[in-house]
C-alpha atoms as a PDB file:
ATOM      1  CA  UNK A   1      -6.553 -36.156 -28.438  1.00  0.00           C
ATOM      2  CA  UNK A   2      -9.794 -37.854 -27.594  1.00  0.00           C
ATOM      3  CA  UNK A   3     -11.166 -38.442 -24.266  1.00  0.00           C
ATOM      4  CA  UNK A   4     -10.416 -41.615 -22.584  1.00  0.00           C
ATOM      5  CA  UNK A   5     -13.777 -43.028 -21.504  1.00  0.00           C
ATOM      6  CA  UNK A   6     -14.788 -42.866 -17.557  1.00  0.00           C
ATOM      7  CA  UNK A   7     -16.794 -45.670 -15.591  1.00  0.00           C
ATOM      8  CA  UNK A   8     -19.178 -44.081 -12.967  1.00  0.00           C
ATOM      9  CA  UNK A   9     -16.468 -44.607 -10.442  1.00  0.00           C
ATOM     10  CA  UNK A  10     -13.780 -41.967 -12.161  1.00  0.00           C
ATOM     11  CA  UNK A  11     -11.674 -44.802 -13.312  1.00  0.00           C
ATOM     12  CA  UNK A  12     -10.325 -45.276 -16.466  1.00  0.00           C
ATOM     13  CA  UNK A  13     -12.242 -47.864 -18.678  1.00  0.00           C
ATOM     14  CA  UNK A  14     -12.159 -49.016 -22.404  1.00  0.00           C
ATOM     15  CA  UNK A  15      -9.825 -47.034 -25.606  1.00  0.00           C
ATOM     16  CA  UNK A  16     -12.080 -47.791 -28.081  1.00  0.00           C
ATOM     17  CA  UNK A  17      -9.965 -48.161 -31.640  1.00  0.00           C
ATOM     18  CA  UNK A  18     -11.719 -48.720 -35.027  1.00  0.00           C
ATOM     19  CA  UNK A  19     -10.833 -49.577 -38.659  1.00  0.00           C
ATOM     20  CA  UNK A  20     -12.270 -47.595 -40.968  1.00  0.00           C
ATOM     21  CA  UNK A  21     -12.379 -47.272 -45.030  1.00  0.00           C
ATOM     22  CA  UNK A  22     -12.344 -48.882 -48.273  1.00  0.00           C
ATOM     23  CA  UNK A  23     -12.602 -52.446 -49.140  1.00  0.00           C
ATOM     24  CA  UNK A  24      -9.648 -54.746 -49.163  1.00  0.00           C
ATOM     25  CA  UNK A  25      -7.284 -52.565 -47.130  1.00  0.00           C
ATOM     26  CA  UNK A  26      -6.452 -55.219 -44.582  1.00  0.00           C
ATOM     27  CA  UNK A  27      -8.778 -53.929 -41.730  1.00  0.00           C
ATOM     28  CA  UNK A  28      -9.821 -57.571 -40.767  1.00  0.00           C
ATOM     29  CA  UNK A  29      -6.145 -58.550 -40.868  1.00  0.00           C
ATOM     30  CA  UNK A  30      -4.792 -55.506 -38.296  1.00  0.00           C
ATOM     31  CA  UNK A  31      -7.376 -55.381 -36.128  1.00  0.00           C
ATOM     32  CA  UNK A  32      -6.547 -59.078 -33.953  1.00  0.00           C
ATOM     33  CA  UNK A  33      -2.835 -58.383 -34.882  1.00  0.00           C
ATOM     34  CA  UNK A  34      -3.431 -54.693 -32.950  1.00  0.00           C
ATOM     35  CA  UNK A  35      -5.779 -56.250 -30.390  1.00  0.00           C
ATOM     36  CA  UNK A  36      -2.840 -58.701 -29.049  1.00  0.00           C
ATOM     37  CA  UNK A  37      -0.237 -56.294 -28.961  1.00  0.00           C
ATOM     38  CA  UNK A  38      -2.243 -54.137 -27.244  1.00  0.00           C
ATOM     39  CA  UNK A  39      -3.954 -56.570 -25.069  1.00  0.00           C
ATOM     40  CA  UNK A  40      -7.850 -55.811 -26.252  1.00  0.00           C
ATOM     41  CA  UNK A  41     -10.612 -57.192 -27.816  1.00  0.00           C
ATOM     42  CA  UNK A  42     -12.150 -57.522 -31.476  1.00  0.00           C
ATOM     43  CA  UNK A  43     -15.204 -56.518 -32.481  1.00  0.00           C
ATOM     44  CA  UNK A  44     -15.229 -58.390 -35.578  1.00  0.00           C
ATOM     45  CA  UNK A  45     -16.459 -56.840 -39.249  1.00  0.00           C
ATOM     46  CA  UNK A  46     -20.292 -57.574 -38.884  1.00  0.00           C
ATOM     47  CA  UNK A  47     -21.513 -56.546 -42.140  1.00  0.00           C
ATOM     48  CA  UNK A  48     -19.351 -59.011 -43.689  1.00  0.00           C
ATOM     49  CA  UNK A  49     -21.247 -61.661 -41.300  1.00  0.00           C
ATOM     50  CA  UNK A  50     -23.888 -60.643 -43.140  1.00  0.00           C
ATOM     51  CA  UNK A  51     -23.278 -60.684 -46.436  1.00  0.00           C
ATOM     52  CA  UNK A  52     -21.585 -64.129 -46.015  1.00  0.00           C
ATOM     53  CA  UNK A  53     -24.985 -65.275 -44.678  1.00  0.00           C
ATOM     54  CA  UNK A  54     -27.316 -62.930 -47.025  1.00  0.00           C
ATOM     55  CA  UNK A  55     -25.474 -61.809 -49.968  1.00  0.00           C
ATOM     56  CA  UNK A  56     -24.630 -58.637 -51.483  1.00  0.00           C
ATOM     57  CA  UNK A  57     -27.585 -57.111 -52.768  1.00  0.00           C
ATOM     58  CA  UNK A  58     -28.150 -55.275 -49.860  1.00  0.00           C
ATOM     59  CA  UNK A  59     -30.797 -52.684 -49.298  1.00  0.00           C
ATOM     60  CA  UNK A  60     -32.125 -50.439 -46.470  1.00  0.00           C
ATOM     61  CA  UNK A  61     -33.214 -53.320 -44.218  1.00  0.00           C
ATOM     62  CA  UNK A  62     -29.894 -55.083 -44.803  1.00  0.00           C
ATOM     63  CA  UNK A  63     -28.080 -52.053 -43.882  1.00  0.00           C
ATOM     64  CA  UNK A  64     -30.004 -50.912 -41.020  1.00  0.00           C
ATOM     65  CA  UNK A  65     -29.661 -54.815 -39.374  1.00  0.00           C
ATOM     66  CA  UNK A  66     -26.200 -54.524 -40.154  1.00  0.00           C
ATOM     67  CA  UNK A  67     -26.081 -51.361 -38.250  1.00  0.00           C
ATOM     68  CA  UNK A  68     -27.816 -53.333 -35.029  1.00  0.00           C
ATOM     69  CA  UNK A  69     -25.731 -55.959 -35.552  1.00  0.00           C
ATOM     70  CA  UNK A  70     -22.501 -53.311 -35.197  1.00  0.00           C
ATOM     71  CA  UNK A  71     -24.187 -51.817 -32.033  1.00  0.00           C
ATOM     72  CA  UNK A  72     -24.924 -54.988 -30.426  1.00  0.00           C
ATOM     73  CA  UNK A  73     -21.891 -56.674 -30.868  1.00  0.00           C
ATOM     74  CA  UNK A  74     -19.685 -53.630 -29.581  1.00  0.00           C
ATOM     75  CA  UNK A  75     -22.212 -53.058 -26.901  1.00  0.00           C
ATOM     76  CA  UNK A  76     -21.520 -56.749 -25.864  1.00  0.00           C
ATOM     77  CA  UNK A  77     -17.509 -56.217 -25.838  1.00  0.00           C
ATOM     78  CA  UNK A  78     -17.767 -53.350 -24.051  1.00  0.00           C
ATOM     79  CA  UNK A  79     -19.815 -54.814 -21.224  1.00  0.00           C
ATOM     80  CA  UNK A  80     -16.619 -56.980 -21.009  1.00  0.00           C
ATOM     81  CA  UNK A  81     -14.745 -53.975 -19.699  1.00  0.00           C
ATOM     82  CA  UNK A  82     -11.587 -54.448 -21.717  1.00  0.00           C
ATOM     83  CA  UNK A  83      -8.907 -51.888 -21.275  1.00  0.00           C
ATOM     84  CA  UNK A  84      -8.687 -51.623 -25.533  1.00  0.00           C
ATOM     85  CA  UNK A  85     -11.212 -52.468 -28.279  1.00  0.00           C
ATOM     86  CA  UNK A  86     -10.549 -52.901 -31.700  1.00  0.00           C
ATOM     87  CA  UNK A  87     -13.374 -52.771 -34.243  1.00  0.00           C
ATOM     88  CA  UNK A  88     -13.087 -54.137 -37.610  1.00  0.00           C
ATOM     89  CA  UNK A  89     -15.536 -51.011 -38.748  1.00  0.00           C
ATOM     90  CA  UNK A  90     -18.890 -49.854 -36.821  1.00  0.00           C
ATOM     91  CA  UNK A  91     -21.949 -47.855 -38.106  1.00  0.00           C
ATOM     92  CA  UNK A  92     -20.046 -44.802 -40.319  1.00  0.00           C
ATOM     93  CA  UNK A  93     -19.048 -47.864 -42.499  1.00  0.00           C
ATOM     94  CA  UNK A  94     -22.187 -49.173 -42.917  1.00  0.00           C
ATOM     95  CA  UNK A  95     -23.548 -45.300 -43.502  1.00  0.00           C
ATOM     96  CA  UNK A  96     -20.972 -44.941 -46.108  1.00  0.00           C
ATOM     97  CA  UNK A  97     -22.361 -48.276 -47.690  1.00  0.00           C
ATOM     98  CA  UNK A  98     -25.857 -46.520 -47.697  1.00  0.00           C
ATOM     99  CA  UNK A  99     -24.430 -43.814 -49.507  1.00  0.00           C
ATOM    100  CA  UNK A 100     -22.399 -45.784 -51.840  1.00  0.00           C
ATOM    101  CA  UNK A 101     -25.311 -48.537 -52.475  1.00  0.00           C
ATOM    102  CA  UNK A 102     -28.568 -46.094 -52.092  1.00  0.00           C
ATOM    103  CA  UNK A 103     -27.078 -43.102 -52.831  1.00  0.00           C
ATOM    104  CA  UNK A 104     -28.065 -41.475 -49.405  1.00  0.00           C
ATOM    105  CA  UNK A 105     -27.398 -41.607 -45.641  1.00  0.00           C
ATOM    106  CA  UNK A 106     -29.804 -43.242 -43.151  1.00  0.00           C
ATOM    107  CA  UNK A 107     -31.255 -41.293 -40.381  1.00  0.00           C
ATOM    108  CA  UNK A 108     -31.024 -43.958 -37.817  1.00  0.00           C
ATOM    109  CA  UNK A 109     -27.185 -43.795 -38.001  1.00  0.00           C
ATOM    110  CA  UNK A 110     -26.813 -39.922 -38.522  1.00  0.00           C
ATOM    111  CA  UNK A 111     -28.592 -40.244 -34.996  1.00  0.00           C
ATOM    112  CA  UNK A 112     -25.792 -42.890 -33.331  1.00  0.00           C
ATOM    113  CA  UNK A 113     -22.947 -41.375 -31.586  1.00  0.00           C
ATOM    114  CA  UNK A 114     -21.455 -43.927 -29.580  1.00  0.00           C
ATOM    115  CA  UNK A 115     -18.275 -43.477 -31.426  1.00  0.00           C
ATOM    116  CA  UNK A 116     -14.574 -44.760 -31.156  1.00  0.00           C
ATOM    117  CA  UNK A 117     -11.963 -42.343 -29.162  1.00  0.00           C
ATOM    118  CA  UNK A 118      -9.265 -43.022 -32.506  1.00  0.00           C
ATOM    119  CA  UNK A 119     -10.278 -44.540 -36.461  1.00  0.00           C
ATOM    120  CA  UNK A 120      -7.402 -46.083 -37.875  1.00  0.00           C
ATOM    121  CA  UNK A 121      -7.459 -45.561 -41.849  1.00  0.00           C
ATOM    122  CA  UNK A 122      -5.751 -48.319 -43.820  1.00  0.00           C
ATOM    123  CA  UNK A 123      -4.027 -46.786 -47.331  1.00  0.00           C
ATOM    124  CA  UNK A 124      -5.109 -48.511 -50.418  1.00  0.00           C
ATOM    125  CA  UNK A 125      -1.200 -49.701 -50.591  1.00  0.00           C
ATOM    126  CA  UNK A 126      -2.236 -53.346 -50.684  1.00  0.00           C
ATOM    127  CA  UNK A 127      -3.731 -55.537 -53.521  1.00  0.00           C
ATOM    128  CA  UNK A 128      -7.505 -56.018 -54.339  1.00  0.00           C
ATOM    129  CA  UNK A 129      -8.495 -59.413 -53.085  1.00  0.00           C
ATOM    130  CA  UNK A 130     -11.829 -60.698 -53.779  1.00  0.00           C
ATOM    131  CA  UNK A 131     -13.607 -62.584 -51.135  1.00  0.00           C
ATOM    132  CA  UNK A 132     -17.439 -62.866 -52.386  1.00  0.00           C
ATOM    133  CA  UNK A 133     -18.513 -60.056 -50.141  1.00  0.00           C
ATOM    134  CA  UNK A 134     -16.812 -57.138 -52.333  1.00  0.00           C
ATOM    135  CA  UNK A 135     -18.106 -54.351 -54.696  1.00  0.00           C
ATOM    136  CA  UNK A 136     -16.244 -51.940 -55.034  1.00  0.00           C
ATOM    137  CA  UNK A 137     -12.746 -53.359 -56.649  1.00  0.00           C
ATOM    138  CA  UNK A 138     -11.671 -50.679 -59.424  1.00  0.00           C
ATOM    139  CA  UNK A 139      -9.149 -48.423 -58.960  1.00  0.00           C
ATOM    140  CA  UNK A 140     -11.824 -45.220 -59.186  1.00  0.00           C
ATOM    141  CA  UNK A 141     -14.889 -47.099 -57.341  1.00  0.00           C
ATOM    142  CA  UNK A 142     -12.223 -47.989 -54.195  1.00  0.00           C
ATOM    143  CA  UNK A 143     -11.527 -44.316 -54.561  1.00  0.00           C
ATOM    144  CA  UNK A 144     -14.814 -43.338 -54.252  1.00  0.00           C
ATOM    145  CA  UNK A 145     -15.631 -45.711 -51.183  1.00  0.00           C
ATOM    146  CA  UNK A 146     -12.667 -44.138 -49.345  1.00  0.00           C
ATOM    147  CA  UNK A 147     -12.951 -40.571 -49.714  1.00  0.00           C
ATOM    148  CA  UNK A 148     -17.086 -41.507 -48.661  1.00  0.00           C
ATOM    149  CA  UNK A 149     -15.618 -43.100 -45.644  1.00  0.00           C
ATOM    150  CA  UNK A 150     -12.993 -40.527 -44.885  1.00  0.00           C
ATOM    151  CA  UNK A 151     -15.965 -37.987 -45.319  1.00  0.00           C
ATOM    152  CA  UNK A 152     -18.065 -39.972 -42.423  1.00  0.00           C
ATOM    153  CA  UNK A 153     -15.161 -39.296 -40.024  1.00  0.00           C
ATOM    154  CA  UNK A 154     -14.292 -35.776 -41.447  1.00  0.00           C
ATOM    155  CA  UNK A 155     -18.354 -34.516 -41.185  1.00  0.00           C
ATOM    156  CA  UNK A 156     -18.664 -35.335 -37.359  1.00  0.00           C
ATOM    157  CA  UNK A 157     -15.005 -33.829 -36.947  1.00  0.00           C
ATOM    158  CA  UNK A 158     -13.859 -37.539 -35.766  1.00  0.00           C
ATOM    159  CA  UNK A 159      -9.847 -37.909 -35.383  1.00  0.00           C
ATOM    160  CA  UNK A 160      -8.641 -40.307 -37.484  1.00  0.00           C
ATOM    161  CA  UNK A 161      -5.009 -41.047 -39.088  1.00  0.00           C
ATOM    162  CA  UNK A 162      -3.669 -43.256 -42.091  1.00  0.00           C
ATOM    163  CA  UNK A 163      -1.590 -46.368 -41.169  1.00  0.00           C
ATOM    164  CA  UNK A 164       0.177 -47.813 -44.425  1.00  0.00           C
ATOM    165  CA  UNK A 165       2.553 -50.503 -45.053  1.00  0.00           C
ATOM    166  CA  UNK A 166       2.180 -54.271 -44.916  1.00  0.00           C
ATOM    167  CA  UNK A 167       2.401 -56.984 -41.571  1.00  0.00           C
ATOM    168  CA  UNK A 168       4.237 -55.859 -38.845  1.00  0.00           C
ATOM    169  CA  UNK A 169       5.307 -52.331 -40.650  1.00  0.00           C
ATOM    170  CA  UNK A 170       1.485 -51.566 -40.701  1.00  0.00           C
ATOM    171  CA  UNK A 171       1.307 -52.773 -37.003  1.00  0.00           C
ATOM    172  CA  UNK A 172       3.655 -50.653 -35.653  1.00  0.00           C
ATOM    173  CA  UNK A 173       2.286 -47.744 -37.985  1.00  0.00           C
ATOM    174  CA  UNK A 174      -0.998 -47.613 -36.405  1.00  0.00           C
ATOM    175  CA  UNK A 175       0.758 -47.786 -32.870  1.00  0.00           C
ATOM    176  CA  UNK A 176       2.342 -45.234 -33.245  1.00  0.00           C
ATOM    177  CA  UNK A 177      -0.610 -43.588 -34.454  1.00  0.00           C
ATOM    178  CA  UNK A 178      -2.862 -44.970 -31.453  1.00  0.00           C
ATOM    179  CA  UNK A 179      -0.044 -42.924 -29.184  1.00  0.00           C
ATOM    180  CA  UNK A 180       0.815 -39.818 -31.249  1.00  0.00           C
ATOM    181  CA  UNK A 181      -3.186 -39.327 -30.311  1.00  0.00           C
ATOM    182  CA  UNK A 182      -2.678 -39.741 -26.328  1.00  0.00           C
ATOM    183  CA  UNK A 183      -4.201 -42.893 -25.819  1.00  0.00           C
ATOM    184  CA  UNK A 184      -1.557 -45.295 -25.250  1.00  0.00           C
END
């Protein structure tokens, strides 16, 4: 079970959820469907803010702004004080972009730890949908991205589960999830 965050007070403040893994698993759908029903926030996917705005080919700089951009905007829901927080992915995403675009990790997130108490891992059980921002869309290349992603949460020993299923059977999948882990 992870820790539920404390404010300087001793009261309880902010579950911090995130989606994590593979392209084109439905992490931008489920995370405002699990923000409602849980009453929380979205942090929404920032990297694909940025690609929208500066394309795919993105290198070291892209990466590491995408990776401030992550920080900041979590940094700015969180000041909210919202009982729950959903991401749609933070900075061990964008890491395992470095590693699947650059072939290595970048120090600066190695270094970040201001991670979420759950990650919520979407199966590859729905269909490949391009949307311009997308790379990795065969079967062995979404493969690869998720066991790199699952490998970000597994190296810093981060507890994550898999939610499958589609709408409201995927919904109630990571629910249950979010409170087989103690946090609900």
């Amino acid at each position: 079970m992870a820790p539920r965050r404390r404010d300087g007070q001793g009261g309880a403040v902010t579950r911090h959820i995130c989606l994590h893994g593979a392209e084109s698993t439905g992490k931008s759908t489920l995370a405002p469907r699990l923000a409602l029903r849980l009453g929380g926030l979205v942090v929404p996917e920032y990297g694909r803010t940025y690609a929208e705005a500066n394309g795919t080919d993105l290198d070291e700089v892209d990466l590491l702004a995408i990776f401030d951009g992550h920080r900041a905007a979590t940094e700015a829901a969180l000041a909210q004080k919202p009982e729950w927080l959903v991401s749609d992915t933070d900075p061990l995403m964008t890491q395992a972009w470095a590693i699947m675009l650059l072939g290595r990790r970048l120090p600066e997130i190695d270094l970040w730890d201001a991670v979420a108490d759950l990650y919520l891992v979407p199966a590859m059980d729905l269909p490949w949908q391009e949307d311009g921002t997308r790379l990795f869309g065969s079967e062995l290349a979404r493969a690869q991205f998720m066991e790199v992603a699952i490998g970000e949460l597994d190296r810093r020993r981060l507890p994550w589960a898999w939610v499958a299923g589609e709408g409201d059977a995927r919904v109630e999948k990571a629910l249950a999830a979010i409170e087989a882990a103690g946090l609900s």
